[in-house]
Protein backbone atom coordinates (compact mmCIF):
# COMPACT_ATOMS: atom_id res chain seq x y z
CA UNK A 1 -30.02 46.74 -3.97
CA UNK A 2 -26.81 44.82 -2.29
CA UNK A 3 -26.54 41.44 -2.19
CA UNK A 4 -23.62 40.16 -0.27
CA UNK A 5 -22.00 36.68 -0.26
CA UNK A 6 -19.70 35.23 1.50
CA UNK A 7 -16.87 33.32 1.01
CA UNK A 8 -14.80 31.01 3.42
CA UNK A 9 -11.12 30.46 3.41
CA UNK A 10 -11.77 26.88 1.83
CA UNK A 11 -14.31 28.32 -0.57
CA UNK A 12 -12.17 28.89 -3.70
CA UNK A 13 -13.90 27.73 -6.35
CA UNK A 14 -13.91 29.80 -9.36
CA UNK A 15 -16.29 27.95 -11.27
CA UNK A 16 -19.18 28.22 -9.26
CA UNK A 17 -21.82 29.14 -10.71
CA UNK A 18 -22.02 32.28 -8.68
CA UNK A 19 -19.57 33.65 -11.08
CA UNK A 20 -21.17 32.98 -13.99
CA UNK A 21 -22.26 35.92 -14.77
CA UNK A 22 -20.78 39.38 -13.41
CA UNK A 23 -23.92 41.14 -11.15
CA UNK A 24 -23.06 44.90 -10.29
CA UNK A 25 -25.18 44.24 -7.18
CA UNK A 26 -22.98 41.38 -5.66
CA UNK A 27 -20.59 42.18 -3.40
CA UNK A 28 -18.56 39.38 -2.52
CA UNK A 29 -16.80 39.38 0.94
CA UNK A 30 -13.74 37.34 1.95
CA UNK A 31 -12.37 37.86 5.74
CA UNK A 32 -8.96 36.65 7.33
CA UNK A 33 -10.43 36.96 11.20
CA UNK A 34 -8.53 35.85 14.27
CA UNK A 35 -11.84 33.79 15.17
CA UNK A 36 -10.20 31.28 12.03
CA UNK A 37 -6.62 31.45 12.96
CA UNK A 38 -7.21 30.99 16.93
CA UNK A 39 -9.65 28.47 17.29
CA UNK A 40 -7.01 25.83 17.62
CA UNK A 41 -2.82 26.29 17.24
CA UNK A 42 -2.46 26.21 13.36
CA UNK A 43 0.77 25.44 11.40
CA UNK A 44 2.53 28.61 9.31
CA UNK A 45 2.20 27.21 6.48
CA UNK A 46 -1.52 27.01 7.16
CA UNK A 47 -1.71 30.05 7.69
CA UNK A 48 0.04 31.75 4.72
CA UNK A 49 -1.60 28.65 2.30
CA UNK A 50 -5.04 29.71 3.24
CA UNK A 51 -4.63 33.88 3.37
CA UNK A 52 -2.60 33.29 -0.11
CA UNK A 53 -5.01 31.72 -1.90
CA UNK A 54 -8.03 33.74 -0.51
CA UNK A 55 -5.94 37.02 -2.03
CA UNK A 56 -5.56 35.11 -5.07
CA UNK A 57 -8.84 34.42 -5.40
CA UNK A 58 -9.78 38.07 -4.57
CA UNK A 59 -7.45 39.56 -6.62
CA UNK A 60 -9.04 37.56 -9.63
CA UNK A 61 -12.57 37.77 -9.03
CA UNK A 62 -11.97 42.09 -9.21
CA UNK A 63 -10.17 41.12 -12.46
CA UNK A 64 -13.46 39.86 -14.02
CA UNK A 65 -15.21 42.61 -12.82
CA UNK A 66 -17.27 41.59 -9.53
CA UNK A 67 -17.31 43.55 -6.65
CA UNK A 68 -15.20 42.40 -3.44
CA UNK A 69 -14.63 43.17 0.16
CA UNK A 70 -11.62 41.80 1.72
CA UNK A 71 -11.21 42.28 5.05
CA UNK A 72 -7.27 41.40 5.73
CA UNK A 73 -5.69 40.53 9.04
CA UNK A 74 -4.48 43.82 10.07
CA UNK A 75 -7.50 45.90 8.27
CA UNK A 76 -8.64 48.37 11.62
CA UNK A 77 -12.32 47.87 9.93
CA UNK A 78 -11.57 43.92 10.97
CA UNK A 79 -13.63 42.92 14.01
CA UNK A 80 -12.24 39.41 13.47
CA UNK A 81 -15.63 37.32 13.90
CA UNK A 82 -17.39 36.63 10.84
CA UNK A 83 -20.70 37.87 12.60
CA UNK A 84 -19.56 40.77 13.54
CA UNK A 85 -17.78 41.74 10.13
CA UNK A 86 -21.63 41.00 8.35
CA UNK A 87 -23.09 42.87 10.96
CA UNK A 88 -21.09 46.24 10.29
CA UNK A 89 -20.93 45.39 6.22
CA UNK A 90 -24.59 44.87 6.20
CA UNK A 91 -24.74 48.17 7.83
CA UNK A 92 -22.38 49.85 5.79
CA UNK A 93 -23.18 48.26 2.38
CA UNK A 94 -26.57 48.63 2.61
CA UNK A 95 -27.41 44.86 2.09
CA UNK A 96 -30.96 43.67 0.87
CA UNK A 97 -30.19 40.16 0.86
CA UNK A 98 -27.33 37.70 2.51
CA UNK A 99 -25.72 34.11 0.69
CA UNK A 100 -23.41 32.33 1.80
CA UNK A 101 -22.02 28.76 0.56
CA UNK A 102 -22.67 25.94 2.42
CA UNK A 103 -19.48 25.54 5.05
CA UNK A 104 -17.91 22.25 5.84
CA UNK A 105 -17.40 22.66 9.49
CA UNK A 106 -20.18 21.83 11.65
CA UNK A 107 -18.85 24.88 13.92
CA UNK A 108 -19.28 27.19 10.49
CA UNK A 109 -22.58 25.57 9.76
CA UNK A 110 -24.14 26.19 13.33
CA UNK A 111 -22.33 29.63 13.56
CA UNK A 112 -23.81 30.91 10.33
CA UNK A 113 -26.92 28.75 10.81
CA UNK A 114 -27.80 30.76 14.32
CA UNK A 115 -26.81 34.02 12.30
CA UNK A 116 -29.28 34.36 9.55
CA UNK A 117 -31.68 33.71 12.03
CA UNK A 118 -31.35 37.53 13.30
CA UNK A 119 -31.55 38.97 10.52
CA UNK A 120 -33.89 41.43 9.04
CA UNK A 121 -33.13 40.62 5.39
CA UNK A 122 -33.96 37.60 3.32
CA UNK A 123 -30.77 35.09 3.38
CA UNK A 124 -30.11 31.66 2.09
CA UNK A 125 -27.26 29.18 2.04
CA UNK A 126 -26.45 27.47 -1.00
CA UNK A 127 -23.98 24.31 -1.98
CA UNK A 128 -20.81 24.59 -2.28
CA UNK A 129 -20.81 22.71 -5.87
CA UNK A 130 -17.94 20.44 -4.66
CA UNK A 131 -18.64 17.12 -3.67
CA UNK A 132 -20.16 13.97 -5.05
CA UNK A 133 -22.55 13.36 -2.66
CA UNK A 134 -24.80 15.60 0.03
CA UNK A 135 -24.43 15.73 3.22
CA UNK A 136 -26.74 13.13 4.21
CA UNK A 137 -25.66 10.57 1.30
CA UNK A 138 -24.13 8.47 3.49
CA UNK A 139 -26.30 8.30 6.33
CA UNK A 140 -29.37 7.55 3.73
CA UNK A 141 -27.09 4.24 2.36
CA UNK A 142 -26.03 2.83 5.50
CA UNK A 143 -29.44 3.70 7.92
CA UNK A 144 -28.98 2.38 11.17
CA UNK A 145 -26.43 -0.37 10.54
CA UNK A 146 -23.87 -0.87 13.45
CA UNK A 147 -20.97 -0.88 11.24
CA UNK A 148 -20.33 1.77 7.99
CA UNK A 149 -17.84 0.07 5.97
CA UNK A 150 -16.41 2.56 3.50
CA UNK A 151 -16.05 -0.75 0.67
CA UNK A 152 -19.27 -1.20 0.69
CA UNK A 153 -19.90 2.68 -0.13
CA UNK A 154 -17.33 3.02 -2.35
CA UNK A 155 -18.61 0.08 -5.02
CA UNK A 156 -21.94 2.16 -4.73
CA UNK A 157 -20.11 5.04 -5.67
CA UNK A 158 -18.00 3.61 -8.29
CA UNK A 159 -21.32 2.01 -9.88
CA UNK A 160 -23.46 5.60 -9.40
CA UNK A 161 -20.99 7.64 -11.18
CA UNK A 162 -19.67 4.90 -13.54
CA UNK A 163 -16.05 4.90 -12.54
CA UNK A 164 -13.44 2.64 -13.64
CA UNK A 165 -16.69 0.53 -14.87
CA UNK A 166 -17.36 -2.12 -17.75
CA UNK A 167 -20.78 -1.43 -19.83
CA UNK A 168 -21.81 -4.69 -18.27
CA UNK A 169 -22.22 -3.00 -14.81
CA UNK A 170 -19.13 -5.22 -13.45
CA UNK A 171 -16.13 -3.11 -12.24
CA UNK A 172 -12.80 -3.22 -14.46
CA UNK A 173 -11.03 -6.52 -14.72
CA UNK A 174 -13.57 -7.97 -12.53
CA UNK A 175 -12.17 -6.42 -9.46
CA UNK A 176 -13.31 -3.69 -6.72
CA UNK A 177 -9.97 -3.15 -4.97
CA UNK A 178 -6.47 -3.58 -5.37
CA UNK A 179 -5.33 -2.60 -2.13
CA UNK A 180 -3.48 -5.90 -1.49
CA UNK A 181 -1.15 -4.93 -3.98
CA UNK A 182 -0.78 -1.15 -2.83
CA UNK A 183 1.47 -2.44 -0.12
CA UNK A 184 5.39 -2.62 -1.26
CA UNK A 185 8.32 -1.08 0.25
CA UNK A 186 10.18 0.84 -1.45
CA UNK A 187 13.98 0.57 -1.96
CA UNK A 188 15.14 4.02 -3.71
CA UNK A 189 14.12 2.96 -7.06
CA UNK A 190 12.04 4.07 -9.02
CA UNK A 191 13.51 7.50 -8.24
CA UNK A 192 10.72 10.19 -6.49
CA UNK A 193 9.63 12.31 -9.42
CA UNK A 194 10.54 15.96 -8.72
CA UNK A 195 8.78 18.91 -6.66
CA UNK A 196 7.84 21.40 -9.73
CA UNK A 197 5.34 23.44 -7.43
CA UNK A 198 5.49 26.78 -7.77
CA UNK A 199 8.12 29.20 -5.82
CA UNK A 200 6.05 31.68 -3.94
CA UNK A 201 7.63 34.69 -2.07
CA UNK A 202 4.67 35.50 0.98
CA UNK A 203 7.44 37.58 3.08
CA UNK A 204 5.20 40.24 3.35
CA UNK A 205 1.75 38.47 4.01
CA UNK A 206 4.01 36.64 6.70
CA UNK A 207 5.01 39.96 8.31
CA UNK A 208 1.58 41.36 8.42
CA UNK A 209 0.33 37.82 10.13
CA UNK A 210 2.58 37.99 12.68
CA UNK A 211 1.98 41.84 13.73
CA UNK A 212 -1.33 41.06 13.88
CA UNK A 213 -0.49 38.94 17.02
CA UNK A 214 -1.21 35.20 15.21
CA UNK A 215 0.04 32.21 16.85
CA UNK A 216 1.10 29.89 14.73
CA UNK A 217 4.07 26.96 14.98
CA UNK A 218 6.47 24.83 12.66
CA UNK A 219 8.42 26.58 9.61
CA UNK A 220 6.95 29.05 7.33
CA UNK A 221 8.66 28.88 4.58
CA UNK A 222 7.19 32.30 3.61
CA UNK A 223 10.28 33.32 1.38
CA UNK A 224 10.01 29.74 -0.69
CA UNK A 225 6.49 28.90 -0.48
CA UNK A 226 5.49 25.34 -2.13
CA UNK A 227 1.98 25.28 -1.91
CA UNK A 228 -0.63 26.14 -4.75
CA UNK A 229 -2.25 30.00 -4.34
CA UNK A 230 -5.26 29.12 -6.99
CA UNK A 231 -7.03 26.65 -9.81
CA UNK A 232 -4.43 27.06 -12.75
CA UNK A 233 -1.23 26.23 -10.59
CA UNK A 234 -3.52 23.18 -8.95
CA UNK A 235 -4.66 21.91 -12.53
CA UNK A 236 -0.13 22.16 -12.98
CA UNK A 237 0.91 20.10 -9.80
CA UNK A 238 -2.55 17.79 -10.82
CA UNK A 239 -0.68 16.85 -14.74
CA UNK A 240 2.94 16.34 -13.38
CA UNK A 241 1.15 13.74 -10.84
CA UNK A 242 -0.83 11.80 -13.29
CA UNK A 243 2.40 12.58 -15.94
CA UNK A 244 5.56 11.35 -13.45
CA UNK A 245 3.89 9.83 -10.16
CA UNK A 246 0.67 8.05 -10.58
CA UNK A 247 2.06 5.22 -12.55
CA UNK A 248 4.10 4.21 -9.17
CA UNK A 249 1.57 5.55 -6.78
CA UNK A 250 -0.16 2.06 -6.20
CA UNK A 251 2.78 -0.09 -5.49
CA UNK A 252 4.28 2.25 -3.20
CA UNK A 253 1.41 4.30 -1.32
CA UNK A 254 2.12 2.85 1.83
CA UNK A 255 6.26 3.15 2.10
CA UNK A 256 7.61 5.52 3.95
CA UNK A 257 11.31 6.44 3.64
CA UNK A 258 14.24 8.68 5.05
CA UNK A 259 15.25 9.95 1.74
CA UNK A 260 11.75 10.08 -0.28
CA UNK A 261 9.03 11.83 1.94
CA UNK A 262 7.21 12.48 -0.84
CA UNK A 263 7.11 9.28 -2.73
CA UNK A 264 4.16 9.02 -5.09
CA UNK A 265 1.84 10.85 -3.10
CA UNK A 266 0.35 13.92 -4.77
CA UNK A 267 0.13 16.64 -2.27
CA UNK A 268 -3.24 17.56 -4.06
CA UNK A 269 -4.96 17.45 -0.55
CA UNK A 270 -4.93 21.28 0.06
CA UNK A 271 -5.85 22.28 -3.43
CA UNK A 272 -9.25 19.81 -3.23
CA UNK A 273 -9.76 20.54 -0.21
CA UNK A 274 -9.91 24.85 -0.44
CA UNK A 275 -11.63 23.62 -3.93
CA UNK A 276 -9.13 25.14 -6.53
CA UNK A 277 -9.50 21.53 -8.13
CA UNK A 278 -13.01 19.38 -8.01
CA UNK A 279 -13.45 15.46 -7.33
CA UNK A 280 -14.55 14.75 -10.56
CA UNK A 281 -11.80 16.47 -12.52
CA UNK A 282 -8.89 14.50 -10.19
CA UNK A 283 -10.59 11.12 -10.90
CA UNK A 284 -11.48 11.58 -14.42
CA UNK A 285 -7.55 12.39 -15.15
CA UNK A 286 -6.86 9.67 -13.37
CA UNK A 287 -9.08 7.03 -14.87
CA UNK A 288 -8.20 8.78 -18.41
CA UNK A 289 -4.53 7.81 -17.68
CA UNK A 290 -5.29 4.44 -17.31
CA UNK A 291 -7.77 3.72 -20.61
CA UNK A 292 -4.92 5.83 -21.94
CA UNK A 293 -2.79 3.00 -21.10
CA UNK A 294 -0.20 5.20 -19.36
CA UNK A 295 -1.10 4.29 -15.62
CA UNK A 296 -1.97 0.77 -14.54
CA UNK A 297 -5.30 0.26 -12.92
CA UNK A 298 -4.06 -1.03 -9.50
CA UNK A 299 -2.37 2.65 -9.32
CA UNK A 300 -5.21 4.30 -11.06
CA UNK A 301 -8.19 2.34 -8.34
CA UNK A 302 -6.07 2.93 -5.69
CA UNK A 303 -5.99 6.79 -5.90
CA UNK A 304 -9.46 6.93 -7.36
CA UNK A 305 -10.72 4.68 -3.59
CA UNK A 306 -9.05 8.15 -1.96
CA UNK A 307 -11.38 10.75 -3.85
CA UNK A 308 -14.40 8.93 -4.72
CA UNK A 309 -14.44 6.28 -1.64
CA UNK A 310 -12.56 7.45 1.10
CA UNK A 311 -12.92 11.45 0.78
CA UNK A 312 -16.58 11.32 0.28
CA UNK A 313 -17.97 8.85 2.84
CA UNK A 314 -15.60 10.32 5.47
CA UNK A 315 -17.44 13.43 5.20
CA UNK A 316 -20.91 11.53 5.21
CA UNK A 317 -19.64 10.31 8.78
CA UNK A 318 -18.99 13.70 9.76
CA UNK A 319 -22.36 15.07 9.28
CA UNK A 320 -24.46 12.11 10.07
CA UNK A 321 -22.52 11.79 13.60
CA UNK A 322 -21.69 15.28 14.78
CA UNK A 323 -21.41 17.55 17.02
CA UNK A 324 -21.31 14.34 19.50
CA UNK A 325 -18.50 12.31 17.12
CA UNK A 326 -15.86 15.06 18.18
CA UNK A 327 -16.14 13.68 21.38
CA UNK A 328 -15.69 9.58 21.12
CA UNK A 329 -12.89 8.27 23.07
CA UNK A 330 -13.96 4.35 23.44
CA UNK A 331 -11.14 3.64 25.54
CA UNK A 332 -11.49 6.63 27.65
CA UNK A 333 -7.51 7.65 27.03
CA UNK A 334 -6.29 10.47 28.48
CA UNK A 335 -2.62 10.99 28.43
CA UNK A 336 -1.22 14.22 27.01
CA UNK A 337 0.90 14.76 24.15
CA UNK A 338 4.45 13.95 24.41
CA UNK A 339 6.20 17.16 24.26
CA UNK A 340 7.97 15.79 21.12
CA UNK A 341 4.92 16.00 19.06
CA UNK A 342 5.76 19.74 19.15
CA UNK A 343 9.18 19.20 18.49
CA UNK A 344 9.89 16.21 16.75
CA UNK A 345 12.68 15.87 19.54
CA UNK A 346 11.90 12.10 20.10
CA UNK A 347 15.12 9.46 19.77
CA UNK A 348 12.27 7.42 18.26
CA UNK A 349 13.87 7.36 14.14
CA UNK A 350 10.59 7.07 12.32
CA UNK A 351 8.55 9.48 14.84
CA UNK A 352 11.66 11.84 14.69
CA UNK A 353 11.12 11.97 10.65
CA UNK A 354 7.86 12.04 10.75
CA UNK A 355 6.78 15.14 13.01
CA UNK A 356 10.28 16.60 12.00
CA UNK A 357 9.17 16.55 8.16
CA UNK A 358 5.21 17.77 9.43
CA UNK A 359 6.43 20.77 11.06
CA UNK A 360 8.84 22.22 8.19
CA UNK A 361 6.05 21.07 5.38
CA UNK A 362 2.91 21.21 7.11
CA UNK A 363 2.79 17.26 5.32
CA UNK A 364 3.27 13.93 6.06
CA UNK A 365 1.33 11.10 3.85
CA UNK A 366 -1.71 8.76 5.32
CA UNK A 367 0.35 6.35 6.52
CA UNK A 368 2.99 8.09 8.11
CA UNK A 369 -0.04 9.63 9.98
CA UNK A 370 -1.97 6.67 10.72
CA UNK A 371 0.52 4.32 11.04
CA UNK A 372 3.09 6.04 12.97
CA UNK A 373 1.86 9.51 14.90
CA UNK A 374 -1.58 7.66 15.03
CA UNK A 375 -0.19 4.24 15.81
CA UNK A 376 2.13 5.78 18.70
CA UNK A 377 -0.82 7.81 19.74
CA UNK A 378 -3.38 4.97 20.32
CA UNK A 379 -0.72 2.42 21.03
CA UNK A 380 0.05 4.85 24.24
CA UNK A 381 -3.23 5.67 24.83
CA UNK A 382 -3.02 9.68 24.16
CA UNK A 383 -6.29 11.72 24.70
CA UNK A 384 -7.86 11.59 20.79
CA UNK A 385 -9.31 14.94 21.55
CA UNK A 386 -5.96 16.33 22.10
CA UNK A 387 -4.35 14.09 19.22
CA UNK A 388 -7.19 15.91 16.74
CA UNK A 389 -6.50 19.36 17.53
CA UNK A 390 -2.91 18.30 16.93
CA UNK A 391 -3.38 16.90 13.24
CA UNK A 392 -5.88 19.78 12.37
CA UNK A 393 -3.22 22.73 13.65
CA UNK A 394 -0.25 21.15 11.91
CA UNK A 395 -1.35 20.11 8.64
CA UNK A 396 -2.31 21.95 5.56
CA UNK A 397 -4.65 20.02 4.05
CA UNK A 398 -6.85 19.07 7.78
CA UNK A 399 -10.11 20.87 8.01
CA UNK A 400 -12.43 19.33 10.39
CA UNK A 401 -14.91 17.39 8.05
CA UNK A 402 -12.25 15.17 6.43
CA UNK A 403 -9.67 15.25 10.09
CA UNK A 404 -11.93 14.87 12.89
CA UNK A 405 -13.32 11.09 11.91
CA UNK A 406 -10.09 10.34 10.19
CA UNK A 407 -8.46 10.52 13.16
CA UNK A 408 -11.01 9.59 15.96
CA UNK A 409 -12.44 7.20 13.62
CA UNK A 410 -10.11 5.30 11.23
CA UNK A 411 -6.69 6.10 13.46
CA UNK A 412 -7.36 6.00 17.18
CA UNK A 413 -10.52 3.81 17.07
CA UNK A 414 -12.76 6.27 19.46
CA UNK A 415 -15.69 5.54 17.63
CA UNK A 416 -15.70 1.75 19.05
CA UNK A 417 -15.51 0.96 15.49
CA UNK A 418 -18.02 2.66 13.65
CA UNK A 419 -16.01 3.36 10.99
CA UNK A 420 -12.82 1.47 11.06
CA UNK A 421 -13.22 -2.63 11.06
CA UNK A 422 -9.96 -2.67 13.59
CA UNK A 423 -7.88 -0.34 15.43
CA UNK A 424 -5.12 0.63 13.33
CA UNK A 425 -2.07 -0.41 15.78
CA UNK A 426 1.32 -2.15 15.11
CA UNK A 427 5.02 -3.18 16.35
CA UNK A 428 8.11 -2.03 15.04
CA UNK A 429 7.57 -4.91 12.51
CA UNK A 430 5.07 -3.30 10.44
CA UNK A 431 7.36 0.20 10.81
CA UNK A 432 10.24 -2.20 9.19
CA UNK A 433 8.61 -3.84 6.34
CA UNK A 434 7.36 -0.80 5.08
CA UNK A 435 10.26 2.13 6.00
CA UNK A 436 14.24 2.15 6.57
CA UNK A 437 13.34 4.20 9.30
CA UNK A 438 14.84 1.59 11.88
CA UNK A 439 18.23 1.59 10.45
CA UNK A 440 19.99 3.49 12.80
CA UNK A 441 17.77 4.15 15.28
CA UNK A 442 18.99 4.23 19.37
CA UNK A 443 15.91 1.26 19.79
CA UNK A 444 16.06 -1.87 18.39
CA UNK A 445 13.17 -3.30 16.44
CA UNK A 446 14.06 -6.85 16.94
CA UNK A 447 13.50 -6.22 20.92
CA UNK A 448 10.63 -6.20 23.64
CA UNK A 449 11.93 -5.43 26.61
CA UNK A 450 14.98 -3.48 27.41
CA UNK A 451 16.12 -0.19 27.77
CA UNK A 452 16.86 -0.24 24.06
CA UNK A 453 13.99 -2.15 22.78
CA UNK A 454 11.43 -0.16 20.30
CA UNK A 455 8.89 1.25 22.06
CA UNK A 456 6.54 -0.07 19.91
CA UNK A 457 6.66 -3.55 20.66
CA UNK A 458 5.51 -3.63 24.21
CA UNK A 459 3.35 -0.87 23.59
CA UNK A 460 1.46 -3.06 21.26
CA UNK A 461 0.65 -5.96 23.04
CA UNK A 462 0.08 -3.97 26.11
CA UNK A 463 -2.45 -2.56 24.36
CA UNK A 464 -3.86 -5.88 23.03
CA UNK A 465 -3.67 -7.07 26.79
CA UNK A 466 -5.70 -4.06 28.30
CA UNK A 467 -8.05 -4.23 25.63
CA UNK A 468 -8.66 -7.61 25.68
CA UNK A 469 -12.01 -7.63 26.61
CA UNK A 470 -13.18 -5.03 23.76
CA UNK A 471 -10.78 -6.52 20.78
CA UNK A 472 -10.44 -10.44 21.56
CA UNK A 473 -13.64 -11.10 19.01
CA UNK A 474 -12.26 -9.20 16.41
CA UNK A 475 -11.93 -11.12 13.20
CA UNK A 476 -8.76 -8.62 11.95
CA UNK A 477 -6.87 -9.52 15.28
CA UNK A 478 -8.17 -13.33 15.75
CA UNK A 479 -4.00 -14.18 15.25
CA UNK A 480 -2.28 -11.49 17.61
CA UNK A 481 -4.55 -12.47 20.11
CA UNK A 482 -4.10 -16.39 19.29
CA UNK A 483 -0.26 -15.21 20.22
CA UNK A 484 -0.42 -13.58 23.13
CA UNK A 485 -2.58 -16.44 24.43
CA UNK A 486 0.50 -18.85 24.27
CA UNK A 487 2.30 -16.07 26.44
CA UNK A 488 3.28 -17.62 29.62
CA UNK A 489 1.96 -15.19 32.71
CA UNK A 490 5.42 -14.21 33.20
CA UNK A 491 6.66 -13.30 30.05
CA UNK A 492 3.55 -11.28 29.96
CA UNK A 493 4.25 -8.94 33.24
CA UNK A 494 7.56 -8.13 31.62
CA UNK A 495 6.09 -6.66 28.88
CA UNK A 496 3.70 -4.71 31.04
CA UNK A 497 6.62 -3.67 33.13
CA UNK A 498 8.14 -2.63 30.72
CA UNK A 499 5.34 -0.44 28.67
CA UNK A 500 3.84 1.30 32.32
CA UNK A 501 8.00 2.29 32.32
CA UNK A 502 7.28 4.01 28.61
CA UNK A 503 4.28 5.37 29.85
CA UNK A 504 5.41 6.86 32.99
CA UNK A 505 8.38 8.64 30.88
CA UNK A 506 7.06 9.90 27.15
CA UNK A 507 9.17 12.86 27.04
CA UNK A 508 11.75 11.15 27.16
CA UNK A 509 11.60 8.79 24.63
């Protein structure tokens, strides 16, 4: 008797309870297949991260004893499809029965769905022992409401699971949400706490990923590798957070910076998200801290609104909405990607850092992707189909179930505003007030029109203008719109003139 399971690249939990217990008739099965790395253009680091940690894993489930088949990259026996590679192990193996966990990708999901259903043997998908909630959790709270609003999900969630909670049922202090005061700019003090991840030398896993005929762009970094290959150097990079940049996470989580790209932030993303670490173990150190009295609570709820809030009812509006959701585009955009995007060649200063610092790291925090790649994106009125397959090539930590509505949801408002309560645009203000990145920029952010006014500011209330008609009722944008109504007619066609001149010329910007 062979039972094989199967595990996914973002599958790497070792304390699942399939490995409780050591069964001589498990095989467990772990593939690096082109059909994973080609789908869409994926970043190096990507790349390398996920194949890394999935030889990791390997490597330490033979140490306890279980049986494994890995299948790498340039393994001949590879067919490269994960149906295919069953097909010939089940074959070859002799399987009686098939598992497999349940996948987070509704392309996975269908794929393996459609699979068991040739099969001769008994199969069964089980859960993935990760999240807070079930697939459908969200769907169930919200029914057929126009409007999901992730606050009103996250006090549900905070009450279910008793987070940051009095015994009285009333949250801590008396308050929900501190996000008014997550909003400072930061200055250069206090001073970015420093990056202790591990040193990883993947020369040779690089190598093999290239012969193998893998696309892949941005740096590698294979020599110095940064990210986290399993659970034990995860838990590390999760105590030096909560130790040196939690406390300051809260007051600075939406400043951006020239000389800090990190900030505060935790770079946790691609650890949770592969499942080295779980939900509950991230916000119980993190609400520890704080009855610990070693992180304030404005620091400690805002991080904890990320994993418990944000994290979990993003993936509820994945699965209640697709496979249709991947293609919302409200405003019917279609412009292509600025070759920049690909480059970070862009005189732009805060797009330059931003793209420049995603394609060497395979990073960039929420807001520099919301508020600036995003902003620019829906500001210009990019295709968000095009913009998606961007975010979920370059960065580490995008897999479609948390990317896909984060972006066509909460960033370029596709979703008519389903899940967002206002499209998430702004002028070179906003960039200002929360970044130095217009010091020494070739646009000025004081301008509107000219050939060295910021982009950004005629973009914007272009964008107000030819949306007019969807936006004016909006609540959240009841005083940009008061504004541009005391626009004379003329001053108005300036600004037009001058953002159809942008839009005509994006490369060149």
């Amino acid at each position: 008797m062979t039972m094989l399971r199967l595990l996914l690249g973002d599958q790497l939990n070792p304390r699942h309870s399939w490995f409780e217990a050591v069964d001589p008739n498990v095989l467990h099965v772990l593939m690096e297949v082109r059909q994973e790395t080609d789908y869409v253009l994926h970043h190096a680091q990507k790349i390398l991260g996920i194949f890394a940690a999935m030889r990791d894993f390997a490597r330490q489930l033979q140490s306890a004893g279980n049986r494994v088949c890995y299948l790498a990259i340039d393994d001949p026996y590879n067919l490269h499809a994960i149906p295919a590679n069953l097909d010939r192990l089940m074959v070859d193996r002799h399987a009686t029965t098939f598992e497999y966990q349940a996948p987070d990708e509704w392309r996975l999901d269908r794929q393996l769905a459609d699979y068991v259903q040739t099969l001769a043997i008994p199969a069964r998908m089980v859960d993935s022992e990760h999240f807070l909630t079930r697939r459908d959790d969200v769907a169930g709270l919200f029914g057929a409401r126009k409007h999901w609003r992730m606050e009103t999900f996250y006090r549900h969630m905070r009450a279910v699971h008793d987070v940051l909670m009095e015994k009285d049922g009333q949250p801590a202090t008396g308050r929900w949400n501190f996000d008014a005061e997550n909003r400072r700019s930061w200055s250069g003090m206090p001073l970015e706490p420093p990056d202790n991840r591990p040193i990883h030398d993947h020369r040779a896993l690089w190598a093999s990923i290239v012969a193998a005929g893998v696309r892949s762009f941005g740096q590698p970094h294979a020599g110095d590798f940064r990210w986290p290959l399993n659970r034990a150097e995860a838990l590390q990079q999760l105590d030096a957070f909560v130790e040196q940049a939690l406390p300051h996470f809260g007051n600075y989580q939406d400043a951006m910076s020239t000389q800090a790209a990190r900030l505060f932030h935790s770079l946790l993303s691609f650890a949770l998200n592969v499942k080295m670490l779980s939900p509950r173990e991230v916000i119980a150190r993190a609400e520890s801290a704080w009855r610990a009295g070693k992180v304030p609570l404005a620091a400690a709820e805002g991080f904890i609104r990320q994993i418990l809030g944000w994290r979990e009812y993003i993936r509820g509006v994945y699965w209640a909405h697709m496979p249709a959701y991947a293609e919302s585009n409200a405003f019917g955009h279609q412009r292509d990607l600025p070759a920049w995007f690909w480059t970070g060649d862009t005189r732009m200063n805060c797009l330059h850092h931003a793209i420049t610092h995603s394609l060497e790291h395979a990073h960039a925090h929420h807001i520099q992707r919301l508020m600036l790649t995003g902003n620019f994106a829906l500001l210009a009125g990019l295709d968000p189909g095009q913009l998606h397959r961007w975010y979920l090539g370059i960065y580490i930590d995008a897999f479609e179930w948390v990317e896909l509505p984060n972006t066509l949801g909460m960033s370029q408002y596709a979703d008519g505003g389903l899940l967002a309560t206002k499209p998430y645009v702004a002028s070179a203000a906003y960039i200002h007030r929360m970044s130095d990145y217009c010091r020494g920029c070739r646009y000025r952010r004081d301008k509107q029109v000219g050939d060295d006014a910021c982009p950004f500011n005629a973009l914007y209330w272009d964008f107000l203008a030819r949306h007019r008609h969807m936006l004016a009722d909006n609540p959240r944008l009841a005083f940009a719109y008061r504004q541009l109504g005391r626009w004379p007619e003329a001053r108005l066609a300036v600004l037009r003139d001058r953002a159809t001149e942008l839009l005509n010329n994006l490369d060149d910007l």
